[in-house]
PDB file of N, CA and C in Angstrom:
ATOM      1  N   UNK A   1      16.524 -15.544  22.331  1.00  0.00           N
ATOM      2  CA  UNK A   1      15.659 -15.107  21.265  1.00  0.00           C
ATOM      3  C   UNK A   1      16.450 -15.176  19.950  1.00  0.00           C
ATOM      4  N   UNK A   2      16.092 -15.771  18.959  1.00  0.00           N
ATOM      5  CA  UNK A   2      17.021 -15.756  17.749  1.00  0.00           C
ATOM      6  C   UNK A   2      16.339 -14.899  16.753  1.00  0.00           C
ATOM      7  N   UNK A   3      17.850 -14.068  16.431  1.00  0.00           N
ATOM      8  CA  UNK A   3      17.781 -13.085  15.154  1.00  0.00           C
ATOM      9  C   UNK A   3      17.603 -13.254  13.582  1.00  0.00           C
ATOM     10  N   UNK A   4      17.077 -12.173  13.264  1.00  0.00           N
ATOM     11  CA  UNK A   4      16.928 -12.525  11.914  1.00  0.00           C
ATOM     12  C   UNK A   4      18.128 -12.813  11.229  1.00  0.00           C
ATOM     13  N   UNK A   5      18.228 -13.856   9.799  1.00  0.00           N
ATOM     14  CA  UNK A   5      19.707 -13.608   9.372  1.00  0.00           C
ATOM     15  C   UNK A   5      19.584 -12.273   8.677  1.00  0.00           C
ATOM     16  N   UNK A   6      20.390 -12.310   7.959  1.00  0.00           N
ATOM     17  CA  UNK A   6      20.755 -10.881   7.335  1.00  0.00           C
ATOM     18  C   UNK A   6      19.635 -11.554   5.895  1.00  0.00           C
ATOM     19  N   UNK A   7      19.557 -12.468   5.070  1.00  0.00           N
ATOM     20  CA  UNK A   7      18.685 -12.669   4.056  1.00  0.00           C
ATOM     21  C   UNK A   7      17.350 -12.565   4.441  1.00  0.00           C
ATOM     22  N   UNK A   8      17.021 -13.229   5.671  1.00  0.00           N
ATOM     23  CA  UNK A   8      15.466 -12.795   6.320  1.00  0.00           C
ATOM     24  C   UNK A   8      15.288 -11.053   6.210  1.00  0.00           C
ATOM     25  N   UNK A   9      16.188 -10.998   6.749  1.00  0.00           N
ATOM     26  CA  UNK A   9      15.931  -9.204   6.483  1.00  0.00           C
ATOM     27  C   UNK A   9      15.562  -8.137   5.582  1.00  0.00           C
ATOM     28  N   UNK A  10      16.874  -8.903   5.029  1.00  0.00           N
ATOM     29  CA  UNK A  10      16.793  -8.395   3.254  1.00  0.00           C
ATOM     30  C   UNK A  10      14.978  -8.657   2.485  1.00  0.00           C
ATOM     31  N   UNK A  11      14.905 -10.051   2.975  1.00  0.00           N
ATOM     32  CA  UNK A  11      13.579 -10.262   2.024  1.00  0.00           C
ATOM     33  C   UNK A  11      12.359  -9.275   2.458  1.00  0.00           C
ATOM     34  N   UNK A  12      12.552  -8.902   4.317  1.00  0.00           N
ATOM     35  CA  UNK A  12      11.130  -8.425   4.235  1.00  0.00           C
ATOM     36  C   UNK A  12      11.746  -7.071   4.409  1.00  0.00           C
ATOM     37  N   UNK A  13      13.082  -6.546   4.264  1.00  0.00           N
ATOM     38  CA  UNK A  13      12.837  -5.254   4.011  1.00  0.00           C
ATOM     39  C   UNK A  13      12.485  -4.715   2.155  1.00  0.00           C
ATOM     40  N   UNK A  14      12.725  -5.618   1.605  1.00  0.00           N
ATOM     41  CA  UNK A  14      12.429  -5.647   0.037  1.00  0.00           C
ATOM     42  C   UNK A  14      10.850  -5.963  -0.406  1.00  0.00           C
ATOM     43  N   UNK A  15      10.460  -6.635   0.897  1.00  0.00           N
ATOM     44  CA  UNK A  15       8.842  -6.997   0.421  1.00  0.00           C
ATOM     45  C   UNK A  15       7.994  -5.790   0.941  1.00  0.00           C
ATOM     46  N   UNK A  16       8.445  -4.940   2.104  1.00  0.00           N
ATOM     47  CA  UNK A  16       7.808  -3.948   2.588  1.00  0.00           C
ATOM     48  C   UNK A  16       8.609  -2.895   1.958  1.00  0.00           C
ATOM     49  N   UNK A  17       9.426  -2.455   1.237  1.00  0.00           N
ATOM     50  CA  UNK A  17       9.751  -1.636   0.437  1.00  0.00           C
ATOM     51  C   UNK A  17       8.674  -1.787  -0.538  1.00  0.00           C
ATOM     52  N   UNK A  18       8.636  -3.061  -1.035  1.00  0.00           N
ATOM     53  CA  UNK A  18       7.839  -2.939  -2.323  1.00  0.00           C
ATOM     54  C   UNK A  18       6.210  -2.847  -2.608  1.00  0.00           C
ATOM     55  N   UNK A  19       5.545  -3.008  -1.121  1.00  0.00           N
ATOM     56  CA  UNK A  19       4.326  -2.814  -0.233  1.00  0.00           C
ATOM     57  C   UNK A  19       4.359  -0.995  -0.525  1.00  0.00           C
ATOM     58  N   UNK A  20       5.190  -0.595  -0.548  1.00  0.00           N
ATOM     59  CA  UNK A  20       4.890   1.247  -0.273  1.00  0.00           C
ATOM     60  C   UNK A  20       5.594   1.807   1.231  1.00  0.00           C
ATOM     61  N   UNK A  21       5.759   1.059   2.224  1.00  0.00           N
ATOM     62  CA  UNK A  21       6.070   0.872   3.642  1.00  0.00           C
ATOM     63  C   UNK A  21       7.332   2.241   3.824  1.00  0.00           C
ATOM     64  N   UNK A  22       7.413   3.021   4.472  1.00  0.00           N
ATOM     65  CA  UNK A  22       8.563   4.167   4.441  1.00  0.00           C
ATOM     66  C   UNK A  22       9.731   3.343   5.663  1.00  0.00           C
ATOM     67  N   UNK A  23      10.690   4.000   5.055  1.00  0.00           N
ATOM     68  CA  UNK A  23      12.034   3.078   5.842  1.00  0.00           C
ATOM     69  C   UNK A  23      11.321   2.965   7.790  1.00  0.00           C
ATOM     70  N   UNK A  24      11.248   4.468   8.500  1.00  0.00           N
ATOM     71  CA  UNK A  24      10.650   4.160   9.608  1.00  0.00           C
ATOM     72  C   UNK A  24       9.782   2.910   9.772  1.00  0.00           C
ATOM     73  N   UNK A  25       8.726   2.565   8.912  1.00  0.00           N
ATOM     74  CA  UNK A  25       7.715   1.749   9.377  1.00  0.00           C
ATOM     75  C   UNK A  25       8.710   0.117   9.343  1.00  0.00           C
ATOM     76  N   UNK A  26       9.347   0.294   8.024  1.00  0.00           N
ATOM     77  CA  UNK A  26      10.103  -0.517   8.033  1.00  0.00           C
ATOM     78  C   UNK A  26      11.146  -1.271   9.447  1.00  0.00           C
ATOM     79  N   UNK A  27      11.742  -0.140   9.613  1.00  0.00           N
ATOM     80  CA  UNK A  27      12.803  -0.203  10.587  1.00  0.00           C
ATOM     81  C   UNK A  27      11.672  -1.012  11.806  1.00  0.00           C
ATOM     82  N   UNK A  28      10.691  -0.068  12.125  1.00  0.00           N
ATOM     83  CA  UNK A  28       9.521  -0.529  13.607  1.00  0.00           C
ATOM     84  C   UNK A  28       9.270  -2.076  13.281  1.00  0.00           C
ATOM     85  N   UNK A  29       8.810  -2.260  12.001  1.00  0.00           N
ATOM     86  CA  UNK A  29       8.256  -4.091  11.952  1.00  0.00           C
ATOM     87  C   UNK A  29       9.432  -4.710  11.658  1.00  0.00           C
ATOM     88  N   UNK A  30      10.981  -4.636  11.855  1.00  0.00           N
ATOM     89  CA  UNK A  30      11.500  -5.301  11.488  1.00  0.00           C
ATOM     90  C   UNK A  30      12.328  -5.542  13.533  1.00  0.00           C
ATOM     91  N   UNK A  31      12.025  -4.389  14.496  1.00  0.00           N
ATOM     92  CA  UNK A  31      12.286  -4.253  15.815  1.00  0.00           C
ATOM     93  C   UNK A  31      11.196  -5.319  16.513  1.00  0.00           C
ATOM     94  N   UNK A  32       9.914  -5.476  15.514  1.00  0.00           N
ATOM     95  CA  UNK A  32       9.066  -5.902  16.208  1.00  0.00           C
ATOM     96  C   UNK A  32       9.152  -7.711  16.057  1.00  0.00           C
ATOM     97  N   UNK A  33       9.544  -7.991  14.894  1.00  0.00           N
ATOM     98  CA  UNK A  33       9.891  -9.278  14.011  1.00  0.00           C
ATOM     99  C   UNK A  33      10.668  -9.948  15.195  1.00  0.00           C
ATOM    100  N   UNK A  34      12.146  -8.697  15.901  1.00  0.00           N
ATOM    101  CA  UNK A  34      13.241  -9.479  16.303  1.00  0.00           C
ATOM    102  C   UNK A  34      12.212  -9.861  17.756  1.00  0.00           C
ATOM    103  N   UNK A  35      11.442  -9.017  17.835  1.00  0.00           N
ATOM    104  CA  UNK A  35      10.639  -8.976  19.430  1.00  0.00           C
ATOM    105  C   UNK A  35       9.388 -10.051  19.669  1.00  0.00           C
ATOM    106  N   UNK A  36       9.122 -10.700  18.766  1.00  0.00           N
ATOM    107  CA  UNK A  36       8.317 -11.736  18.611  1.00  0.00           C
ATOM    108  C   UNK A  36       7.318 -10.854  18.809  1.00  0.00           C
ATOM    109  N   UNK A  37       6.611  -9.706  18.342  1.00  0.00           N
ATOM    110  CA  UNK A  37       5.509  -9.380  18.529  1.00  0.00           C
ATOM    111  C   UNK A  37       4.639  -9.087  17.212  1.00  0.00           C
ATOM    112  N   UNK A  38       3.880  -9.693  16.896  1.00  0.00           N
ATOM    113  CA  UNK A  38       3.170 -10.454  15.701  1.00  0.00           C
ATOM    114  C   UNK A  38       1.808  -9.647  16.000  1.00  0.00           C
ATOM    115  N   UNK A  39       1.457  -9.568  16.823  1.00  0.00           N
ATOM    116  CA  UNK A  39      -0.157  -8.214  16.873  1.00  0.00           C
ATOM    117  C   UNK A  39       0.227  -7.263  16.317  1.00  0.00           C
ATOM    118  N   UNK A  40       1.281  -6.892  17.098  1.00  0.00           N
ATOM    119  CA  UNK A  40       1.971  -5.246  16.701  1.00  0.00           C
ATOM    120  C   UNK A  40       2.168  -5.382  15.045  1.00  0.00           C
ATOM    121  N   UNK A  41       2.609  -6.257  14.748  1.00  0.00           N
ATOM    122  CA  UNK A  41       2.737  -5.955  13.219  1.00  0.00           C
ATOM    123  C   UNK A  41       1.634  -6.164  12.238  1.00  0.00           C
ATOM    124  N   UNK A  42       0.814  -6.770  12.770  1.00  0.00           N
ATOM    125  CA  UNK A  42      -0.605  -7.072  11.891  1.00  0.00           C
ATOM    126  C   UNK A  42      -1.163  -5.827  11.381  1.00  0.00           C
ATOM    127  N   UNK A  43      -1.021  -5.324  13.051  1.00  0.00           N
ATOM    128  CA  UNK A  43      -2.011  -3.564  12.909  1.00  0.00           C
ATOM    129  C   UNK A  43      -1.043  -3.021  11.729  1.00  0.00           C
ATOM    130  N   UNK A  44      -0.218  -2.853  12.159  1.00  0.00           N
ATOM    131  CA  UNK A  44       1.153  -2.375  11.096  1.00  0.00           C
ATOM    132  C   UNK A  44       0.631  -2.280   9.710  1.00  0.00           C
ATOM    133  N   UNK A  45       0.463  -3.538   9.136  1.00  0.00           N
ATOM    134  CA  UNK A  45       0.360  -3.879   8.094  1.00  0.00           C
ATOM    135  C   UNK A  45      -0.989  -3.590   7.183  1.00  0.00           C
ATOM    136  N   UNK A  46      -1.911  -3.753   8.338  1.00  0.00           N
ATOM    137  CA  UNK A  46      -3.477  -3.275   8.568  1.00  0.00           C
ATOM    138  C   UNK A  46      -3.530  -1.919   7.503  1.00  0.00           C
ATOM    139  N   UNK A  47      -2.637  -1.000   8.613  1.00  0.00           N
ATOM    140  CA  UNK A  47      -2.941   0.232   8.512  1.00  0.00           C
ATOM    141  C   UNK A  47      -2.091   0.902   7.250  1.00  0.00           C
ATOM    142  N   UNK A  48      -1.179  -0.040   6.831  1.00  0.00           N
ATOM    143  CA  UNK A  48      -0.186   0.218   5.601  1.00  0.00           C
ATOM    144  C   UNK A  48      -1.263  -0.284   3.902  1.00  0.00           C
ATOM    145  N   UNK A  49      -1.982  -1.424   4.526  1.00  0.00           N
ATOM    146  CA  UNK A  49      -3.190  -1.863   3.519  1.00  0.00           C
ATOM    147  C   UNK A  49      -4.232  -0.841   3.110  1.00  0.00           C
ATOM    148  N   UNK A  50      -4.626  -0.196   4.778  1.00  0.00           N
ATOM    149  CA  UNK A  50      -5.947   0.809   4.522  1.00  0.00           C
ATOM    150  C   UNK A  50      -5.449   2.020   3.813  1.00  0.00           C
ATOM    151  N   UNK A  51      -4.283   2.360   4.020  1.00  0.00           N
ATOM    152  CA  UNK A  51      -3.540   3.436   4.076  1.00  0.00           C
ATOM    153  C   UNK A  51      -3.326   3.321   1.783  1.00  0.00           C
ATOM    154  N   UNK A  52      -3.089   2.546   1.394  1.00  0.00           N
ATOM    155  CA  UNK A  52      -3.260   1.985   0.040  1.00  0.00           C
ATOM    156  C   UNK A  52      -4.429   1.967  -0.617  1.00  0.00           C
ATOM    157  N   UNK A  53      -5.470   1.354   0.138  1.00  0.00           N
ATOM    158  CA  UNK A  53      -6.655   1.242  -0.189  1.00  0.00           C
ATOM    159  C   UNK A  53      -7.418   2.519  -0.762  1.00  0.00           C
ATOM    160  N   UNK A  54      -6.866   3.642   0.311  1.00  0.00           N
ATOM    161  CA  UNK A  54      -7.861   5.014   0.473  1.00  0.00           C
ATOM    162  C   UNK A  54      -6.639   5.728  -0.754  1.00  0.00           C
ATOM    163  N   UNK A  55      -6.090   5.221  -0.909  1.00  0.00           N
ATOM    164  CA  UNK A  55      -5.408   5.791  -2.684  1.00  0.00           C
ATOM    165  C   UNK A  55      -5.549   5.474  -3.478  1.00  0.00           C
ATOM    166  N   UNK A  56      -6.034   4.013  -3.523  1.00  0.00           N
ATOM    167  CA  UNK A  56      -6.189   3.496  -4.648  1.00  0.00           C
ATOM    168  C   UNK A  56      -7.698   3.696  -5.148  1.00  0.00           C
ATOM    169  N   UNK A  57      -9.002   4.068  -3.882  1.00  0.00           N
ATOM    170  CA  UNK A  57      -9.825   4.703  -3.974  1.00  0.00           C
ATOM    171  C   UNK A  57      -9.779   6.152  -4.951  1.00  0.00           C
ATOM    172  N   UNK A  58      -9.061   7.137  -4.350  1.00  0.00           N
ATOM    173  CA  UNK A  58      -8.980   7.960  -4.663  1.00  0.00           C
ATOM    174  C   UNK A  58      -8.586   7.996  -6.577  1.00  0.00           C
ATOM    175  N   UNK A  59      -7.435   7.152  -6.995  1.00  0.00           N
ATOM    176  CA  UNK A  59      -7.215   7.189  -8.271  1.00  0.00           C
ATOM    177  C   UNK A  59      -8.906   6.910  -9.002  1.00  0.00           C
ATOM    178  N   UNK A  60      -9.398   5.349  -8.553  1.00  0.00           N
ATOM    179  CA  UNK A  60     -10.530   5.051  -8.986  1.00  0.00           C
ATOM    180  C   UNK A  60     -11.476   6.188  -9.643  1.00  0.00           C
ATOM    181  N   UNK A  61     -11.545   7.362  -8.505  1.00  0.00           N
ATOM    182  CA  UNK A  61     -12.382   8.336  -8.399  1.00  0.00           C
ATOM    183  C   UNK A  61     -12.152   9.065  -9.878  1.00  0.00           C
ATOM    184  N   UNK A  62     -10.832   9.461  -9.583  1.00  0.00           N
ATOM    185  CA  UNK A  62     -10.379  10.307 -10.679  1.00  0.00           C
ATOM    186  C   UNK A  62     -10.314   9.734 -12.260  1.00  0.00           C
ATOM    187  N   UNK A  63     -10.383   8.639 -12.257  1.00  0.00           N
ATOM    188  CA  UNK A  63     -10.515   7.525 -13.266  1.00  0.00           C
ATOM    189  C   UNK A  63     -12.209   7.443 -13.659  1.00  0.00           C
ATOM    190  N   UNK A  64     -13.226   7.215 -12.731  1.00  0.00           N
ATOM    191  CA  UNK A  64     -14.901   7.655 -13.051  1.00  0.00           C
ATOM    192  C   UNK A  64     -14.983   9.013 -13.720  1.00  0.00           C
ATOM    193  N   UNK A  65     -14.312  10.238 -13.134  1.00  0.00           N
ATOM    194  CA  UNK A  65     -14.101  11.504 -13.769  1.00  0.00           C
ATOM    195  C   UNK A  65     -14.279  11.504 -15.135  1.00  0.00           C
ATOM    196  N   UNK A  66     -13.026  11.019 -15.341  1.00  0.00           N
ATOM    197  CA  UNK A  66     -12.691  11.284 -16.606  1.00  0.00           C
ATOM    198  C   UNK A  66     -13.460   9.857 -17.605  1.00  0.00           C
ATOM    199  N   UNK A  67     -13.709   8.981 -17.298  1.00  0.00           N
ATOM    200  CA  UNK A  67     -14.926   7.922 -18.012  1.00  0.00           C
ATOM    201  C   UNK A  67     -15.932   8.798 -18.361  1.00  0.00           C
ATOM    202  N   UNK A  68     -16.417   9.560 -17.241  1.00  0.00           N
ATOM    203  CA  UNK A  68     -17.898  10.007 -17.314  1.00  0.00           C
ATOM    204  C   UNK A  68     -17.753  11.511 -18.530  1.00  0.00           C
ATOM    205  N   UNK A  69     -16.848  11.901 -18.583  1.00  0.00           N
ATOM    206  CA  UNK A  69     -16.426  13.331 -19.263  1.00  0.00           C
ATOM    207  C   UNK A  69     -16.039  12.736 -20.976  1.00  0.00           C
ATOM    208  N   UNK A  70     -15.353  11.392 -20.879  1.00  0.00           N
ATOM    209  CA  UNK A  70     -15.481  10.810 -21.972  1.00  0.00           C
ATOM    210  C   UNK A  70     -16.921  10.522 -22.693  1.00  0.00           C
ATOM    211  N   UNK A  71     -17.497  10.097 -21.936  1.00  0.00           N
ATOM    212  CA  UNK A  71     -19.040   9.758 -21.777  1.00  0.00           C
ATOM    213  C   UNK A  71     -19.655  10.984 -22.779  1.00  0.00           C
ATOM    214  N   UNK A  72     -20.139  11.876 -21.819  1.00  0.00           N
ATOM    215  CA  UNK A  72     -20.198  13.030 -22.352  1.00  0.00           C
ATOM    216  C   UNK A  72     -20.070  13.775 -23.779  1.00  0.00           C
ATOM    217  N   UNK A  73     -18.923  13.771 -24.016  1.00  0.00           N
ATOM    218  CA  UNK A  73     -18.079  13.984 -25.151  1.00  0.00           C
ATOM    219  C   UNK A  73     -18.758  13.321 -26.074  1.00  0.00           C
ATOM    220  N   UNK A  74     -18.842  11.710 -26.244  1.00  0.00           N
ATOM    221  CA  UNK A  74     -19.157  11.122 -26.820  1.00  0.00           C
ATOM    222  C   UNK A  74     -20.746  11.038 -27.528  1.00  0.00           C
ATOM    223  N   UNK A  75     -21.385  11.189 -26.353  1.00  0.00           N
ATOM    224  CA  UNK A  75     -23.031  11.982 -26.395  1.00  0.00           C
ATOM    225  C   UNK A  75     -22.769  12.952 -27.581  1.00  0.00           C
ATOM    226  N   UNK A  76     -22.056  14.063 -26.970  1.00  0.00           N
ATOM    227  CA  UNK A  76     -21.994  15.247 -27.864  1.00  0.00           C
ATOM    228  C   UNK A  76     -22.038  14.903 -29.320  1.00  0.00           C
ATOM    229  N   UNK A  77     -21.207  14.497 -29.616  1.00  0.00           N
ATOM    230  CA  UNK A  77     -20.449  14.075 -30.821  1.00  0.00           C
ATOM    231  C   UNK A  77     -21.261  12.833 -31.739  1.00  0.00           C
ATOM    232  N   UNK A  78     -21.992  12.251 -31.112  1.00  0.00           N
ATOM    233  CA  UNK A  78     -23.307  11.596 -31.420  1.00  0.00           C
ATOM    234  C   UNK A  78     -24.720  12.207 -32.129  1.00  0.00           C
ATOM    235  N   UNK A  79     -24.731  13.526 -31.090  1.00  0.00           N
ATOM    236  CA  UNK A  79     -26.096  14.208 -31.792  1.00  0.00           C
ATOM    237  C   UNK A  79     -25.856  15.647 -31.681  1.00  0.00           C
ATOM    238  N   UNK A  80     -25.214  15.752 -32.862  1.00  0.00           N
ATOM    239  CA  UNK A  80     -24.684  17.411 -32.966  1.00  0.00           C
ATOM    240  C   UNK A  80     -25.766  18.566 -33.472  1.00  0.00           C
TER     241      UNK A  80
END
């Protein structure tokens, strides 16, 4: 079975660092890389995507908030 070099490593521990990925998850897809197991890491990655998604949701949210309160304001300040 051939190993990663040490630059393969480097790159995807720097690309999943920079994904959000915590050293554990890291460490698991990089056990799984040497293990040829490529499902296992999809889900991995899956769940590191959804796991982003449902935050980046969440900012969105808080971002409509404050649009709509701007909104508002603006009404106000329109017909006093």
């Amino acid at each position: 079975m051939e190993s990663l070099s040490e630059d393969q490593a480097f790159r995807l521990r720097r690309n999943l660092t920079d994904a959000g990925c915590d050293p554990a998850l890291i460490t698991r897809f990089l056990e799984l890389e040497q293990a040829h197991r490529r499902c296992e890491q999809y889900r991995m990655l899956a769940r590191q995507k959804a796991a982003l998604l449902q935050a980046l949701h969440c900012v969105e949210y808080k971002i409509d908030c404050l649009d709509h309160l701007l909104y508002l304001m603006h009404q106000q300040d329109a017909n006093p």
